[in-house]
Every structure is written in structure tokens, then in C-alpha cells.
PDB file of N, CA and C in Angstrom:
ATOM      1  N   UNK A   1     114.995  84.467  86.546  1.00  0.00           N
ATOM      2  CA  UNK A   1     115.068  84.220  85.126  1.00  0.00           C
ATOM      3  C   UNK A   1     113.712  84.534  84.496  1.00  0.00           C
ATOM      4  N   UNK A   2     113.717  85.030  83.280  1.00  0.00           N
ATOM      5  CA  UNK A   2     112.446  85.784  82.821  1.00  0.00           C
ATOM      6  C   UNK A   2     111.700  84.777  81.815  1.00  0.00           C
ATOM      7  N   UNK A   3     110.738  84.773  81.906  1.00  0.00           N
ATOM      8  CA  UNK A   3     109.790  83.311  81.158  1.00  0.00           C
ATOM      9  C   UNK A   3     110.291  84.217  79.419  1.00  0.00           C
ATOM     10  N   UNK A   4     110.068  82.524  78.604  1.00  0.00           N
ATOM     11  CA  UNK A   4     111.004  82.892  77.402  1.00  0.00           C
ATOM     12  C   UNK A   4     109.722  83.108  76.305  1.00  0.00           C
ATOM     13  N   UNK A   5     109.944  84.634  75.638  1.00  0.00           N
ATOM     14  CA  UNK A   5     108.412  84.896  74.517  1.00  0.00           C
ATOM     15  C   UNK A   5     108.503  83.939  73.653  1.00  0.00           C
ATOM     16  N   UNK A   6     107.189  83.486  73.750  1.00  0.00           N
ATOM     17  CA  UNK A   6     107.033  82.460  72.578  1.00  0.00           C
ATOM     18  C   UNK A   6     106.230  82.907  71.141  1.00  0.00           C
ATOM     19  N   UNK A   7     107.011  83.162  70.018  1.00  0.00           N
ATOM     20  CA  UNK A   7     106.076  84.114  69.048  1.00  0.00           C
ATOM     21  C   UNK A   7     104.844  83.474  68.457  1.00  0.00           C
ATOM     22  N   UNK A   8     105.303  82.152  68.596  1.00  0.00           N
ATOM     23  CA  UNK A   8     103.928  81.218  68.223  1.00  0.00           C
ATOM     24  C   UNK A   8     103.040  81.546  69.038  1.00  0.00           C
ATOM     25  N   UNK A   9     103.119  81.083  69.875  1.00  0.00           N
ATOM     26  CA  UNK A   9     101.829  81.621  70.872  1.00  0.00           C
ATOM     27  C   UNK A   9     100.743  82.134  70.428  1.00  0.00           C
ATOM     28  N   UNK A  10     101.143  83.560  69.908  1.00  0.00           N
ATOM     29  CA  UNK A  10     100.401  84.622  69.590  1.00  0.00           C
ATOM     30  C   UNK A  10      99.350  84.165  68.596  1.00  0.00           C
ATOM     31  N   UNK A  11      99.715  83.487  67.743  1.00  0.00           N
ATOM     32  CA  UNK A  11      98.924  82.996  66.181  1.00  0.00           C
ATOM     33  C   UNK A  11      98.049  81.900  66.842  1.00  0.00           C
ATOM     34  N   UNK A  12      97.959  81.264  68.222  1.00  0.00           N
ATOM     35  CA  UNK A  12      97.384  80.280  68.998  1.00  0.00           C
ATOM     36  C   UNK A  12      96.312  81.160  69.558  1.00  0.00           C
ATOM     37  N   UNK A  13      96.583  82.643  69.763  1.00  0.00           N
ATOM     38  CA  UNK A  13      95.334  83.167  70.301  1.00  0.00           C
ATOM     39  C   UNK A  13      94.260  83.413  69.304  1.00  0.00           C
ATOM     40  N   UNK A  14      92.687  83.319  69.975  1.00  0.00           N
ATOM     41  CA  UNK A  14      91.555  83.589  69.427  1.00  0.00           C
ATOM     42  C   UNK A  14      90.875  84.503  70.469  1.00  0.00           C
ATOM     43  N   UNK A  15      90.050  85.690  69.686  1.00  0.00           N
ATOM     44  CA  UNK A  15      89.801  86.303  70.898  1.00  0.00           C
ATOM     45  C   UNK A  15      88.167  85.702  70.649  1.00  0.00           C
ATOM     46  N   UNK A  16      87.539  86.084  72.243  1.00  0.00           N
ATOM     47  CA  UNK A  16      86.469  85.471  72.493  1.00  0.00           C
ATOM     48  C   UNK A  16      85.068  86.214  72.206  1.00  0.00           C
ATOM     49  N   UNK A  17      85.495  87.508  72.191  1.00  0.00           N
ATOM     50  CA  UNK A  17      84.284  88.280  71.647  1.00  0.00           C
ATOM     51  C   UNK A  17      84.955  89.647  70.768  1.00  0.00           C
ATOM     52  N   UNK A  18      85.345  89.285  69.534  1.00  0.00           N
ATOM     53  CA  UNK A  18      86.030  89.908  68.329  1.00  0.00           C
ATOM     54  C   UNK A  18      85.330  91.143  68.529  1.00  0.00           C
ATOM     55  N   UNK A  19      86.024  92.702  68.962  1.00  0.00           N
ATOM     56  CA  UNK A  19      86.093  93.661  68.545  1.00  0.00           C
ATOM     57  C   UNK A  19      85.218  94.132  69.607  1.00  0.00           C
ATOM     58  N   UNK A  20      85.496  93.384  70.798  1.00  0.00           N
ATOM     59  CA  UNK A  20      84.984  94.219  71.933  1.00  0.00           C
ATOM     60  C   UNK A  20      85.847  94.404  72.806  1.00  0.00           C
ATOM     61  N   UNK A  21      86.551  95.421  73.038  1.00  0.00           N
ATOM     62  CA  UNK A  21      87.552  95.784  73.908  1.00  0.00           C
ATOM     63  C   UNK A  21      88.867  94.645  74.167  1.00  0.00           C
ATOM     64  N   UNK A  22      89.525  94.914  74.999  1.00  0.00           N
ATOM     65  CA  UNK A  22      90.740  93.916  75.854  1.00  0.00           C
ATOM     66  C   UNK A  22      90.318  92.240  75.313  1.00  0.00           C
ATOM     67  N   UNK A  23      90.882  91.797  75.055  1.00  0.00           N
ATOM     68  CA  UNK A  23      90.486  89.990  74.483  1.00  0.00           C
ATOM     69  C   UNK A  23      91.369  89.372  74.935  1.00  0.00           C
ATOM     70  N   UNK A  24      91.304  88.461  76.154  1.00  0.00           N
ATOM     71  CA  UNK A  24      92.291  87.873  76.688  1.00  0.00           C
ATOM     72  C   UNK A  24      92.193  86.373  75.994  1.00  0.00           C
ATOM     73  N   UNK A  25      92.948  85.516  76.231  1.00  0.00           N
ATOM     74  CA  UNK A  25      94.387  85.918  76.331  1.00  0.00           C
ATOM     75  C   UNK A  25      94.515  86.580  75.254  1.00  0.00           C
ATOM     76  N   UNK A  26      95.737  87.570  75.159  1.00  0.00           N
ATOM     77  CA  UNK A  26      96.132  88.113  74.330  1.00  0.00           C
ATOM     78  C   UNK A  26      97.971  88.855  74.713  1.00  0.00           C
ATOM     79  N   UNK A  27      98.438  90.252  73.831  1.00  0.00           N
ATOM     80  CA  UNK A  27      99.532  90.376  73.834  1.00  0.00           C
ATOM     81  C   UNK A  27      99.195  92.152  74.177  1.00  0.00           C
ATOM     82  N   UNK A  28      99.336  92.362  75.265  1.00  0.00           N
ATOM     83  CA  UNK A  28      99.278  93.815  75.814  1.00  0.00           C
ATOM     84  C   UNK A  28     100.846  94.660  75.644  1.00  0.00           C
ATOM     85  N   UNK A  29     100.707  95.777  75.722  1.00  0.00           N
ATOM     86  CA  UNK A  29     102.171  96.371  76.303  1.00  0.00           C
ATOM     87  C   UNK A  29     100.852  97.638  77.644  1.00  0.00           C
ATOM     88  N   UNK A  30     102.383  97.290  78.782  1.00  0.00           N
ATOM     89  CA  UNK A  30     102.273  98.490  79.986  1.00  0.00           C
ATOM     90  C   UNK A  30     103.952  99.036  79.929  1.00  0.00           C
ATOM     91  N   UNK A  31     102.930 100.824  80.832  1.00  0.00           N
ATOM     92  CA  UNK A  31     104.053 101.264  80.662  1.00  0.00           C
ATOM     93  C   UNK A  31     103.923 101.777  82.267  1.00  0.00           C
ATOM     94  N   UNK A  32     105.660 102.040  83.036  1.00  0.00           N
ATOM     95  CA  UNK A  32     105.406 102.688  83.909  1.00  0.00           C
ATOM     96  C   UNK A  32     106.201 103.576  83.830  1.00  0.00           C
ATOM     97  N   UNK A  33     105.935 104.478  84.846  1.00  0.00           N
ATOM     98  CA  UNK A  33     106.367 105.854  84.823  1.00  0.00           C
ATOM     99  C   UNK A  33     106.844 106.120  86.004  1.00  0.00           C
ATOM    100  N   UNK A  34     108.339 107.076  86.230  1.00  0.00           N
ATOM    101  CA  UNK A  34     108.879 106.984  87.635  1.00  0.00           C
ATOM    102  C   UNK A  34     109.957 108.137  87.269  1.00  0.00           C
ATOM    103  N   UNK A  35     110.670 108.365  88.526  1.00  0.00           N
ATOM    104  CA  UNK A  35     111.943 109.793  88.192  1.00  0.00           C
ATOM    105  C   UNK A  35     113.149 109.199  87.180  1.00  0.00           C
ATOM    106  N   UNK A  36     113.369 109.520  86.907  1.00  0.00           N
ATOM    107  CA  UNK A  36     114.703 109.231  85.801  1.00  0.00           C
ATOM    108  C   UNK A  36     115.813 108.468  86.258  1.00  0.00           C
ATOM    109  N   UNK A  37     115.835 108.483  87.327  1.00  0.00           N
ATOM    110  CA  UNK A  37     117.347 107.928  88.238  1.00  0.00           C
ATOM    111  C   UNK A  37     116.984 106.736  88.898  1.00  0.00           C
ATOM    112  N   UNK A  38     115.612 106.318  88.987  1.00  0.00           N
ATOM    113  CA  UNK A  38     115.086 105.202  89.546  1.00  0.00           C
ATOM    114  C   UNK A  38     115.316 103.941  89.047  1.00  0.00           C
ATOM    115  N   UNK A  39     115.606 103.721  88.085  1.00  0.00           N
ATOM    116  CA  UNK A  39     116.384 102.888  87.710  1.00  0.00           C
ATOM    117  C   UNK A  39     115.554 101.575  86.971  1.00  0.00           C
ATOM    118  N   UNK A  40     114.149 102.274  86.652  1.00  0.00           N
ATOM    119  CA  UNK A  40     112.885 101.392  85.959  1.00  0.00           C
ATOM    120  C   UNK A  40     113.521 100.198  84.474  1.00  0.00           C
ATOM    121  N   UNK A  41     114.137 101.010  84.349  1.00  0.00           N
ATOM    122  CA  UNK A  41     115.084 100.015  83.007  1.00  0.00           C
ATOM    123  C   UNK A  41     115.321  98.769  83.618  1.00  0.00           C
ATOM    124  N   UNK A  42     115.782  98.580  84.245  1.00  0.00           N
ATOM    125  CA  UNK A  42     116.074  97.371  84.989  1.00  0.00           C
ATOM    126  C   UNK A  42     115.034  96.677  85.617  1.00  0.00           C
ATOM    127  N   UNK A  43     114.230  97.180  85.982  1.00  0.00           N
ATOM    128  CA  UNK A  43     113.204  96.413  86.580  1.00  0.00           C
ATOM    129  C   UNK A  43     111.993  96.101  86.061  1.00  0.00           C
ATOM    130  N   UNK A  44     111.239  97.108  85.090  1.00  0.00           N
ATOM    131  CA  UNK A  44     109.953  97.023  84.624  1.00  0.00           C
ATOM    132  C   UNK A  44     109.872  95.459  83.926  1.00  0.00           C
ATOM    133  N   UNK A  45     110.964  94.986  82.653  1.00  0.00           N
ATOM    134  CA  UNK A  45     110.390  93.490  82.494  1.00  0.00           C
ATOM    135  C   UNK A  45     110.399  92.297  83.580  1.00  0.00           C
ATOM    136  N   UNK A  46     111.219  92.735  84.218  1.00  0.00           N
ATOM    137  CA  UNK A  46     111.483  92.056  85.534  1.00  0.00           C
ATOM    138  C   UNK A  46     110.472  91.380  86.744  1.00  0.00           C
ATOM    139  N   UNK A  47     109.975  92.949  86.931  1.00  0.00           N
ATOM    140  CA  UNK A  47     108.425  92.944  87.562  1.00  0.00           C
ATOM    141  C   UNK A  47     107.177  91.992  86.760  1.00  0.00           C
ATOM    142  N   UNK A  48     107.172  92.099  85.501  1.00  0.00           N
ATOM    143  CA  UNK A  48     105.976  91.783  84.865  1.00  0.00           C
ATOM    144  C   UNK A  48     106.257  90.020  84.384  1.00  0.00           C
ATOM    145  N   UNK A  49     107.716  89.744  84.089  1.00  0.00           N
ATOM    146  CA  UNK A  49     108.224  88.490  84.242  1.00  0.00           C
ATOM    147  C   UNK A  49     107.541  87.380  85.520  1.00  0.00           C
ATOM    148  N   UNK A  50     108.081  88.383  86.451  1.00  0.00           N
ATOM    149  CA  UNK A  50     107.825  87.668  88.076  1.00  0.00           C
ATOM    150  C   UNK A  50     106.511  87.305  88.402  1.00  0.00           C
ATOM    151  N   UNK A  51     105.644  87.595  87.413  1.00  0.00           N
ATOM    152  CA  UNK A  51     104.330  87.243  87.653  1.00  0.00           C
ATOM    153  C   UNK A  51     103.629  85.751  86.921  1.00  0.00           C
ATOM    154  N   UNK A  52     105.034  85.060  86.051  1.00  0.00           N
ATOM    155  CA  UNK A  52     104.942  83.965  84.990  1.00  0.00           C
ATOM    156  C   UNK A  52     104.407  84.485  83.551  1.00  0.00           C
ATOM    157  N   UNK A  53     104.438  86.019  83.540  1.00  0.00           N
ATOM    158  CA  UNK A  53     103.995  86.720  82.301  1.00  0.00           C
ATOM    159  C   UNK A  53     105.226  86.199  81.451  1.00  0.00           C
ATOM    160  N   UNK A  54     105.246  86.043  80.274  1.00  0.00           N
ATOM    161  CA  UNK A  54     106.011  86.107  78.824  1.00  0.00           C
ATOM    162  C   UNK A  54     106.368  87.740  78.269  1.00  0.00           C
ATOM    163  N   UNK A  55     107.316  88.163  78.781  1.00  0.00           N
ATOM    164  CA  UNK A  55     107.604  89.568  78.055  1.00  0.00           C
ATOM    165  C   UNK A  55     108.617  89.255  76.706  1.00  0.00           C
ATOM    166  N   UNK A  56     107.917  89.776  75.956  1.00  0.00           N
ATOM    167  CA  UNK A  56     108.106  90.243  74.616  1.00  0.00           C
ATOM    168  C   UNK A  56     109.712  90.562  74.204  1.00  0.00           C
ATOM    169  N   UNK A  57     110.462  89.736  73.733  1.00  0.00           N
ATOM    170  CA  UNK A  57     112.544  90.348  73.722  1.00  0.00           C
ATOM    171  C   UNK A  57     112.280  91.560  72.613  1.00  0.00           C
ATOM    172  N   UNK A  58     113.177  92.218  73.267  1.00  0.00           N
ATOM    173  CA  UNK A  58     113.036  93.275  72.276  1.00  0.00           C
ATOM    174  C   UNK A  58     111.871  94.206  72.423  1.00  0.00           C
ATOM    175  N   UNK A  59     111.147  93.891  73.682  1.00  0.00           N
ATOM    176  CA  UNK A  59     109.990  94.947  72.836  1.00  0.00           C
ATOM    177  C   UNK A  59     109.922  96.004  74.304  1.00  0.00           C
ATOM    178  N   UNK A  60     111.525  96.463  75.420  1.00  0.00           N
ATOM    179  CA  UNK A  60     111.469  97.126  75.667  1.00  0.00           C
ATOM    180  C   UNK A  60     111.612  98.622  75.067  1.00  0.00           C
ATOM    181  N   UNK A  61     110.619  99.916  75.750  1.00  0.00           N
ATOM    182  CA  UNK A  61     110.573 100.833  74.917  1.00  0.00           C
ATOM    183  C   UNK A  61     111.042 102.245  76.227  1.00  0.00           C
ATOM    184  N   UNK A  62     112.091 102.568  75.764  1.00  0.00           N
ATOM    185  CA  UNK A  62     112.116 104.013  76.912  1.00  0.00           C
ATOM    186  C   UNK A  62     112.440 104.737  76.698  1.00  0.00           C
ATOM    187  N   UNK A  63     111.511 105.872  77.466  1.00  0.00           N
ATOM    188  CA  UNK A  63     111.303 107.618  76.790  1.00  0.00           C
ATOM    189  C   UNK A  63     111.556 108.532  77.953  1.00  0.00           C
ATOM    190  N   UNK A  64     112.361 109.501  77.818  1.00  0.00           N
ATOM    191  CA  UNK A  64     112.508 110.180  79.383  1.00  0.00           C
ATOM    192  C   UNK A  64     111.231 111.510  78.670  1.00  0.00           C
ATOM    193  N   UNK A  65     111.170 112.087  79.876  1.00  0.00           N
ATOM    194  CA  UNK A  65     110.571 112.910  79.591  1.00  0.00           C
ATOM    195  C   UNK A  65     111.065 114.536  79.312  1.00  0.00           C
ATOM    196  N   UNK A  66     110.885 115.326  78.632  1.00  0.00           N
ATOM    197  CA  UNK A  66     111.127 116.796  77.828  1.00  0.00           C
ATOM    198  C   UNK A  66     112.213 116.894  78.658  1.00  0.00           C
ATOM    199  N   UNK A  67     111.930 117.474  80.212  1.00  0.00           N
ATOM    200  CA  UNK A  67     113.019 118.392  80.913  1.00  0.00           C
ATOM    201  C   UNK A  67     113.870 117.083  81.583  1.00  0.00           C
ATOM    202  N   UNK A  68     113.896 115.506  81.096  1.00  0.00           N
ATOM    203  CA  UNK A  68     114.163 114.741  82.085  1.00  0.00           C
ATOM    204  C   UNK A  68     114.346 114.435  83.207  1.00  0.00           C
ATOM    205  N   UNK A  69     113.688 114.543  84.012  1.00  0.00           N
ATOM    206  CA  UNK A  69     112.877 114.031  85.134  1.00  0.00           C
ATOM    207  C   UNK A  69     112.715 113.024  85.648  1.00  0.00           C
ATOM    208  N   UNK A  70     111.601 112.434  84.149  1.00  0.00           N
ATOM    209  CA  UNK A  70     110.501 111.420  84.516  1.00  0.00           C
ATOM    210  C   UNK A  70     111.714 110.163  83.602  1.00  0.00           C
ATOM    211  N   UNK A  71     110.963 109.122  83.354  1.00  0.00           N
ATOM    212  CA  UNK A  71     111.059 108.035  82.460  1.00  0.00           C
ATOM    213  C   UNK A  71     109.914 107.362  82.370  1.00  0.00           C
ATOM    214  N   UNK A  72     109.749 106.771  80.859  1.00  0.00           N
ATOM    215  CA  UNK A  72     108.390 106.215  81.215  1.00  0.00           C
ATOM    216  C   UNK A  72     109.224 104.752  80.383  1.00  0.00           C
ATOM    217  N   UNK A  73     108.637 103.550  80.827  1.00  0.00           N
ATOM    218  CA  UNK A  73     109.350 101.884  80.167  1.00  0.00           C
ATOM    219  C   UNK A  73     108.140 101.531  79.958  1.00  0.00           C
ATOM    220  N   UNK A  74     107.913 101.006  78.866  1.00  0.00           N
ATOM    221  CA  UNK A  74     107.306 100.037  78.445  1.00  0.00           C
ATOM    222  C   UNK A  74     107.490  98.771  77.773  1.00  0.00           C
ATOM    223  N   UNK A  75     106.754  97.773  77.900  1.00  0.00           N
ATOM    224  CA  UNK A  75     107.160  96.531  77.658  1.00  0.00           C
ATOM    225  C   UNK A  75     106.060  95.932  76.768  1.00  0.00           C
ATOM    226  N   UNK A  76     106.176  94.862  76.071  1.00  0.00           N
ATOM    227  CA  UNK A  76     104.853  93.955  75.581  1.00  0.00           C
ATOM    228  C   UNK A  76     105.010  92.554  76.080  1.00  0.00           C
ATOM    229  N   UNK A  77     104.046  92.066  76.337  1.00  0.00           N
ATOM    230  CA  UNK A  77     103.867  90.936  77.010  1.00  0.00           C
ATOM    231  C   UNK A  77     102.562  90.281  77.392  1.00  0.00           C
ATOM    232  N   UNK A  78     102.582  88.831  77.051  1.00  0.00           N
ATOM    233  CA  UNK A  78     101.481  88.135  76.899  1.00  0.00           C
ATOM    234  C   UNK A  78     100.960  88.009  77.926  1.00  0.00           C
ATOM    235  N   UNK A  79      99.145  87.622  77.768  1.00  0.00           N
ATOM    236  CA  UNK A  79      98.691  87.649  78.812  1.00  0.00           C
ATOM    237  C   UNK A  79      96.966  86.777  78.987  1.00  0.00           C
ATOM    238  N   UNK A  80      97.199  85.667  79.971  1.00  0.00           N
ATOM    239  CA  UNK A  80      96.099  84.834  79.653  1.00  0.00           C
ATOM    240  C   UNK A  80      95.050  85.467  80.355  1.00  0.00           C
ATOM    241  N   UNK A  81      94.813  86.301  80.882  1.00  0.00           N
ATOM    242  CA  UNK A  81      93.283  86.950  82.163  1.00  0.00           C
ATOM    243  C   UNK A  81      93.327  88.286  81.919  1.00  0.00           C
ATOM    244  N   UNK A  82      91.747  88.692  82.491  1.00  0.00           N
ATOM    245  CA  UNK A  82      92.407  90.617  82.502  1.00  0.00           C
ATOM    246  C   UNK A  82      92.681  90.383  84.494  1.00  0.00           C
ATOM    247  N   UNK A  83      92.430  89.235  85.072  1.00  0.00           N
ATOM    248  CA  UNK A  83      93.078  89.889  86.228  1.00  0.00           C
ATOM    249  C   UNK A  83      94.870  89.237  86.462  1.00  0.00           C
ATOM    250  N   UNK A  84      95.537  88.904  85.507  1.00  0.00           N
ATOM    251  CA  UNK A  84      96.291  89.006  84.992  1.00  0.00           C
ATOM    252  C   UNK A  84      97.072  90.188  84.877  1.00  0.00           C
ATOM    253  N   UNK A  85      96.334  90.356  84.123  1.00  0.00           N
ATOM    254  CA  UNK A  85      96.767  91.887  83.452  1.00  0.00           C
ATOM    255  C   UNK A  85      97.104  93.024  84.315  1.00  0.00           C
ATOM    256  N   UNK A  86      96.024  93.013  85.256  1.00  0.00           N
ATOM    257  CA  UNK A  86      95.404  93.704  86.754  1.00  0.00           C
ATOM    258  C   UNK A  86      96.523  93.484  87.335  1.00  0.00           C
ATOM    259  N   UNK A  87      97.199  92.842  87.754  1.00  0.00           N
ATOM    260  CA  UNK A  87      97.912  92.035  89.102  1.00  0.00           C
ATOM    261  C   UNK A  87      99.515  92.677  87.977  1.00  0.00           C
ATOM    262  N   UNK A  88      99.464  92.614  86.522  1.00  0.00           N
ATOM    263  CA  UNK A  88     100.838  93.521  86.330  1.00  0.00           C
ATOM    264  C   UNK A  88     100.874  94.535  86.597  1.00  0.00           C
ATOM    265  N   UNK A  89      99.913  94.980  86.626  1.00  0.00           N
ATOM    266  CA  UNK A  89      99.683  96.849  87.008  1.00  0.00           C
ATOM    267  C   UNK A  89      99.856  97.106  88.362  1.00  0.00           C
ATOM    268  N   UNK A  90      99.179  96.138  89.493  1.00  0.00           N
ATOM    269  CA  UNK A  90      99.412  95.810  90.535  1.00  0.00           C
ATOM    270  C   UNK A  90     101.147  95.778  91.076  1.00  0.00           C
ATOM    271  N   UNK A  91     101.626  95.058  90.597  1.00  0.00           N
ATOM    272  CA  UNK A  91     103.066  94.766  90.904  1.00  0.00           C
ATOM    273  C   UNK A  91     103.609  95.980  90.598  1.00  0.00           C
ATOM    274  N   UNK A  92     103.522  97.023  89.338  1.00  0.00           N
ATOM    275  CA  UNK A  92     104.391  97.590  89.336  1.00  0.00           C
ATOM    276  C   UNK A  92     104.081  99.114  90.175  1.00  0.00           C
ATOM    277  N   UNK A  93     102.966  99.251  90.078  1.00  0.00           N
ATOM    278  CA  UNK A  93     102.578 100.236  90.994  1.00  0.00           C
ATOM    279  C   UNK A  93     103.054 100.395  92.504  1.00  0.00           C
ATOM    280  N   UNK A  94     103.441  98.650  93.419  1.00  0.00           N
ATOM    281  CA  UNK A  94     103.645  98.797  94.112  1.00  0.00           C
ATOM    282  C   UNK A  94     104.976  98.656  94.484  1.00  0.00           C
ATOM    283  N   UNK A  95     105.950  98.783  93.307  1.00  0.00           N
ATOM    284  CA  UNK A  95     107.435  99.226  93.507  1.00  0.00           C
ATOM    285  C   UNK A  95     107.905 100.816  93.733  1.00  0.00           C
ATOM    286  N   UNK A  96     107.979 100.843  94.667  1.00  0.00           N
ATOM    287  CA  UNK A  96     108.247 102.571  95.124  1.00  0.00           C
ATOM    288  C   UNK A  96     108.674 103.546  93.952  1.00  0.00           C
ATOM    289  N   UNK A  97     109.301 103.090  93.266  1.00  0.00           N
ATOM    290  CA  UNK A  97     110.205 103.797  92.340  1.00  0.00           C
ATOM    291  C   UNK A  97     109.097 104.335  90.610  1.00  0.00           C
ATOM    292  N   UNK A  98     107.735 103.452  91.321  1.00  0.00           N
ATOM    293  CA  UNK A  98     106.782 103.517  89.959  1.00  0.00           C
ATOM    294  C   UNK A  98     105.734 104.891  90.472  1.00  0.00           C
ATOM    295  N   UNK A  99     105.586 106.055  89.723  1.00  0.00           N
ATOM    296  CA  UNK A  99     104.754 106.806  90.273  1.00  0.00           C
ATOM    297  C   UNK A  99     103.138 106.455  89.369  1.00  0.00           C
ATOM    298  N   UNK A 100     102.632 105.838  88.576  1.00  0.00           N
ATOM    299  CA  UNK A 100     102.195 105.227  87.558  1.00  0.00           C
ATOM    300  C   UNK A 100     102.178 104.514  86.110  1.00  0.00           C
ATOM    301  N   UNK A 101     101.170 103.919  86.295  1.00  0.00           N
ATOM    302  CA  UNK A 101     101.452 102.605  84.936  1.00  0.00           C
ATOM    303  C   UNK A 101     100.073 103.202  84.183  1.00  0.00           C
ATOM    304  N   UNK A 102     100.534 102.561  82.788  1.00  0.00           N
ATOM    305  CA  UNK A 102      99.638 102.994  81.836  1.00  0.00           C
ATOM    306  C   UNK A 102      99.448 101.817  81.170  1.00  0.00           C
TER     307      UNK A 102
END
């Protein structure tokens, strides 16, 4: 079961050093990228869920690529650490079906 987005939340964050890069906690989107038939739709919020992340309803996004091939999913979803953040990139990288995350 996928942790439930809380939109409040967001208006609860303060970032800690305003207008210097990544400001955790905060509300990221990743994207991964994999063959078309792999079946990333299904799994990418899934993956990033399983980590106690808050993914964003609604804020899956998917794009195949020109000659379709590829697919790329992206998601938004909150996030209290950058090794947090790290460890989503982590997870999805290490699902076979992910050839990279962005």
C-alpha cells in the first residue's frame, strides 16, 4: 500500500539554506527510464512508495520515446534527506527493467 500525499505537508516545508540548490525536506520528481514493454508504469510509484516516500496522486507522468522503444515515468514525491532522495534513485536503478533515473 502506497504512503498517502499529504498536500499540507508541503506549505510545512522551510528550506534551510534558500536558493542553494536541492532543500530538503522538500517535493522532488524522478524519472526512470527503461524499454517500453517493461512495464515501469506499474512499478516506478511503487518503488519510490516502498521506501516510506509520499508520492504525489496524480503526478504520474509517461513519455515513450520517438521510435518507441524506451519509456521514461516520472513521479513527484516528497522527501525528508538528500540520502533519501539517493536511496530512490538507488531502488530504482536496481530494478532490472530501469536502464536509468533522472
Amino acid at each position: 500500500m502506497m504512503k498517502k500525499f499529504d498536500p499540507q505537508q508541503i506549505e510545512r516545508i522551510h528550506a534551510e539554506n534558500p536558493g542553494q540548490g536541492f532543500q530538503f525536506p522538500g517535493e522532488f520528481e524522478i524519472t526512470a527510464v527503461g524499454h517500453a514493454n517493461a512495464g515501469l508504469e506499474q512499478r516506478v510509484a511503487k518503488l519510490v512508495a516502498a521506501l516510506d516516500l509520499a508520492v504525489r496522486d496524480g503526478s504520474e507522468r509517461v513519455r515513450p520515446s520517438s521510435n518507441g522503444n524506451f519509456v521514461s515515468v516520472s513521479v513527484t514525491f516528497t522527501c525528508p534527506s538528500r540520502e533519501m532522495y539517493e536511496a530512490a534513485h538507488a531502488a530504482l536503478r536496481e530494478d532490472a527493467a530501469v536502464k536509468w533515473t533522472l
